[in-house]
N, C-alpha and C. Protein backbone atom coordinates (compact mmCIF):
# COMPACT_ATOMS: atom_id res chain seq x y z
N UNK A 1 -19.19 65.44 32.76
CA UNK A 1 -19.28 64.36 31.78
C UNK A 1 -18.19 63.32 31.97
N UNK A 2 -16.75 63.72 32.66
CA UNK A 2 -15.94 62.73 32.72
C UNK A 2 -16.23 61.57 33.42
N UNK A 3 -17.23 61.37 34.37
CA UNK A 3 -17.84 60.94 34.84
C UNK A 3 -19.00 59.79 34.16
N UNK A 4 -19.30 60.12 33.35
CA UNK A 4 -20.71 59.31 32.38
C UNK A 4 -19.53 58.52 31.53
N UNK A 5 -18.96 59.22 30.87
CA UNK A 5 -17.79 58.27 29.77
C UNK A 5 -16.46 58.85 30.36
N UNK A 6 -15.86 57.71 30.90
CA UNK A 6 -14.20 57.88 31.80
C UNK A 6 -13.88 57.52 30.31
N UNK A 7 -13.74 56.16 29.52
CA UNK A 7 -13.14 55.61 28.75
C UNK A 7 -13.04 57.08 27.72
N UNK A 8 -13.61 58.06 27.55
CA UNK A 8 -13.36 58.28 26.40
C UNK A 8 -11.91 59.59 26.41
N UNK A 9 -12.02 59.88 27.49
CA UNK A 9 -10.57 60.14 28.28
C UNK A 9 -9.02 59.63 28.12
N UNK A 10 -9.63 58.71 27.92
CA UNK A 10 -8.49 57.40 27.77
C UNK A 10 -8.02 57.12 26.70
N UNK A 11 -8.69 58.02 25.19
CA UNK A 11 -8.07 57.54 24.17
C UNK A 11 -7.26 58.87 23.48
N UNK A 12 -6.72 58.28 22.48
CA UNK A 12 -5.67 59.24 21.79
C UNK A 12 -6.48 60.14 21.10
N UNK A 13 -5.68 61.40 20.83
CA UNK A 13 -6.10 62.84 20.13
C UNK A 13 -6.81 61.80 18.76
N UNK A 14 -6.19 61.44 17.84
CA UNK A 14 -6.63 60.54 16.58
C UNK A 14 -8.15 60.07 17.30
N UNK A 15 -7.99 58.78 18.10
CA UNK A 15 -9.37 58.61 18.50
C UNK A 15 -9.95 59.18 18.69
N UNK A 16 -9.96 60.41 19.65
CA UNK A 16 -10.67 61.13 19.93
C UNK A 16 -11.54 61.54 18.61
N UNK A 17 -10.65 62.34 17.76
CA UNK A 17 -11.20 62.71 16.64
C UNK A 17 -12.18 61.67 15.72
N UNK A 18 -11.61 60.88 15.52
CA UNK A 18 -12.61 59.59 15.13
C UNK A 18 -13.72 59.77 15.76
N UNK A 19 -14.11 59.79 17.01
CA UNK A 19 -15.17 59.55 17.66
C UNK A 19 -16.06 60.54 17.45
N UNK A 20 -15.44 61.63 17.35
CA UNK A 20 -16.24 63.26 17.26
C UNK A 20 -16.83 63.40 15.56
N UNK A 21 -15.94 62.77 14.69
CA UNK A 21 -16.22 62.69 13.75
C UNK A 21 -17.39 61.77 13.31
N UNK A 22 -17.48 60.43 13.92
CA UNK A 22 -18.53 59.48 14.09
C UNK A 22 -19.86 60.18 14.68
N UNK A 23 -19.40 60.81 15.76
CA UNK A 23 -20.64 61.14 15.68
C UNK A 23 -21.44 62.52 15.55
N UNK A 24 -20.33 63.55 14.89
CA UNK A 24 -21.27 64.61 13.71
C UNK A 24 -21.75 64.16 13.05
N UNK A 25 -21.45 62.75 12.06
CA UNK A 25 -21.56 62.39 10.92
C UNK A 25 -23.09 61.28 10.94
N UNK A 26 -23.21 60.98 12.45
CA UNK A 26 -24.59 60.27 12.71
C UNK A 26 -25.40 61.67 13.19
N UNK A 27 -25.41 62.65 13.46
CA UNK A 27 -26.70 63.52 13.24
C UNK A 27 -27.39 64.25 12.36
N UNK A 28 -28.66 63.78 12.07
CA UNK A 28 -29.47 64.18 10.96
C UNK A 28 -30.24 65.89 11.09
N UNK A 29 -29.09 66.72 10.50
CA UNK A 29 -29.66 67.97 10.30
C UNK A 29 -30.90 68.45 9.66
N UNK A 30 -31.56 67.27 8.67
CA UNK A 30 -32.81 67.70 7.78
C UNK A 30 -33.78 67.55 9.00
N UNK A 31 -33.56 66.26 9.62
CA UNK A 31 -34.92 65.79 10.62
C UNK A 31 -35.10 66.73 12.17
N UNK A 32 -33.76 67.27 12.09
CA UNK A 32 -33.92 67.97 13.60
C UNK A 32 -33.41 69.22 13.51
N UNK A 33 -34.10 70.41 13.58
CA UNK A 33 -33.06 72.14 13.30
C UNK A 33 -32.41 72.45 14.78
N UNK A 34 -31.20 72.68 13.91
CA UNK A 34 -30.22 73.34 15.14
C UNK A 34 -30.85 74.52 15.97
N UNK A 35 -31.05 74.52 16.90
CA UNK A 35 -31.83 75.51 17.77
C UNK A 35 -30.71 76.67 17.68
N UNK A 36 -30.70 77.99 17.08
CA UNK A 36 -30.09 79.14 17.42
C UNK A 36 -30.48 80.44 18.16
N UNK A 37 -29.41 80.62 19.11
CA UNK A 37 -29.61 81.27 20.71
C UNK A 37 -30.00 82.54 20.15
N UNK A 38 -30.46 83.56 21.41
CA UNK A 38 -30.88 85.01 20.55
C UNK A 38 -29.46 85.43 20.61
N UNK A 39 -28.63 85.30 21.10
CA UNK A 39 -27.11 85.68 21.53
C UNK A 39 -26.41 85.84 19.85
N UNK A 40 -26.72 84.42 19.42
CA UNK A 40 -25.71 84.13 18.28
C UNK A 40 -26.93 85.20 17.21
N UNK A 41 -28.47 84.95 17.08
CA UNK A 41 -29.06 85.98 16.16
C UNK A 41 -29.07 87.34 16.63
N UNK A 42 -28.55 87.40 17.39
CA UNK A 42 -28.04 89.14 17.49
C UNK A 42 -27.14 89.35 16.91
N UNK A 43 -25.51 88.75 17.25
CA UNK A 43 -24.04 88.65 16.52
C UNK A 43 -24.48 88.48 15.19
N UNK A 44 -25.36 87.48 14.61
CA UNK A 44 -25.25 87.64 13.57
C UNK A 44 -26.39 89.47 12.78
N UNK A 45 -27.33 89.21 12.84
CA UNK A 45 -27.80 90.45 12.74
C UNK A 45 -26.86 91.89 12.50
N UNK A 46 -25.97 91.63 13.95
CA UNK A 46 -25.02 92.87 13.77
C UNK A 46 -23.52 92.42 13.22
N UNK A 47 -22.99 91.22 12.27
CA UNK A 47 -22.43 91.28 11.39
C UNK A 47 -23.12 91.62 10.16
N UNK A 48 -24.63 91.09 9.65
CA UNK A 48 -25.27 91.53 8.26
C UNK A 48 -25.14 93.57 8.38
N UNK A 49 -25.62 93.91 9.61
CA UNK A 49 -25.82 95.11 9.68
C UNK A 49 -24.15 95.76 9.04
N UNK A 50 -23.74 95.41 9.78
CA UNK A 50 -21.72 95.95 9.84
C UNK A 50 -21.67 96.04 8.36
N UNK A 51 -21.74 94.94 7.50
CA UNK A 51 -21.61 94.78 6.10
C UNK A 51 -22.34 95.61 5.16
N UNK A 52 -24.00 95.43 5.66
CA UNK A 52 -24.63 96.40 5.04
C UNK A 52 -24.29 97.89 5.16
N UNK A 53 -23.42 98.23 5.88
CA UNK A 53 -23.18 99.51 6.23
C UNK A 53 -22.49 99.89 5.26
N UNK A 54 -20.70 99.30 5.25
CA UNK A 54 -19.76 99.63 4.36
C UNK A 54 -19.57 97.96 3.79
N UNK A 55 -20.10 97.48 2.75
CA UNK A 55 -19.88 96.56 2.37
C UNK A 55 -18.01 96.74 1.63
N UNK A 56 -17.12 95.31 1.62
CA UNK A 56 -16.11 95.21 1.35
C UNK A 56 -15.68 93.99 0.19
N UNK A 57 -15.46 94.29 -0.88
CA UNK A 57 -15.33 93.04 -1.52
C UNK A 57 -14.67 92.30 -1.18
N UNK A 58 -15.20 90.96 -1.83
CA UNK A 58 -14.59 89.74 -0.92
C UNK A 58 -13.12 89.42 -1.76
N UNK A 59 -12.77 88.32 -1.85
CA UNK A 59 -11.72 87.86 -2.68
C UNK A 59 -11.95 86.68 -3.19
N UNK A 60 -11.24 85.99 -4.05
CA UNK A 60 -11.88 84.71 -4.76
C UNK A 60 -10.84 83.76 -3.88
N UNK A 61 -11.80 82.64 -3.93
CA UNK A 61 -11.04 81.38 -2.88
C UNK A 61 -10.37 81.04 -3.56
N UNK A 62 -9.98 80.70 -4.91
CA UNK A 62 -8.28 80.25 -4.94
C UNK A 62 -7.68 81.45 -4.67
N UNK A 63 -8.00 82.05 -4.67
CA UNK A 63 -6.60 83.46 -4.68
C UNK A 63 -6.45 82.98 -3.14
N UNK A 64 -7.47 83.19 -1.74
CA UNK A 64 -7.14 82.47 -0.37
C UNK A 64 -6.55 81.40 -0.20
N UNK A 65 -6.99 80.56 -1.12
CA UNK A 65 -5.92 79.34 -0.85
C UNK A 65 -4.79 79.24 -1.42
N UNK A 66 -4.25 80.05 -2.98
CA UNK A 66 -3.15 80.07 -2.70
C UNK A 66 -2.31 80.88 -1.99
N UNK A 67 -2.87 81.91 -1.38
CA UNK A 67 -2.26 82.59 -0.32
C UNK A 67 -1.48 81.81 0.78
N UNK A 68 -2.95 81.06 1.56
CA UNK A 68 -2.54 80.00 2.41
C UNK A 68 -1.32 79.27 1.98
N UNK A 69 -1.67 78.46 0.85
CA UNK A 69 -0.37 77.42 0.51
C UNK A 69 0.70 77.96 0.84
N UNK A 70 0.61 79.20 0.38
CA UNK A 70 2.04 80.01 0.27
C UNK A 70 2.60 80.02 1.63
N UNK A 71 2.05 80.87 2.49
CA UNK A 71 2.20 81.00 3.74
C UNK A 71 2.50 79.35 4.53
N UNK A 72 1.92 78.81 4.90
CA UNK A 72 2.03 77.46 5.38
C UNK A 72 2.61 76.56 4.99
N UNK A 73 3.27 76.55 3.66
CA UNK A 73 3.87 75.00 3.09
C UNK A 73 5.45 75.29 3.74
């Protein structure tokens, strides 16, 4: 691909991101389904399975995020 777009090589991490962000944000998920591999519906299959086995309660997301805060600030 470096080849098809050199320029986009050429710009900063920020741009970069801009650009990647531009264009997740132009594809229409209702009009077109993400094609998923048998690879990833296996992994997933055998995470539902894993869970269904010994299910584990979860935790509540502020309690994760203030964990996080904690940890990271």
């Amino acid at each position: 691909m470096e080849t098809e777009f050199p320029d986009v090589f050429e710009l900063n991490v920020t741009q970069k991101i801009e650009l990647i962000d531009a264009i997740w944000d132009s594809i229409d998920f209702s009009q077109q389904p993400v094609p998923v591999s048998d690879e990833t519906k296996a992994m997933l299959d055998k995470s539902i399975a894993d869970f269904e086995s010994a299910p584990q309660p979860g935790r509540p997301w502020r309690e994760v995020i203030e964990e996080l805060e904690q940890r990271y600030e």
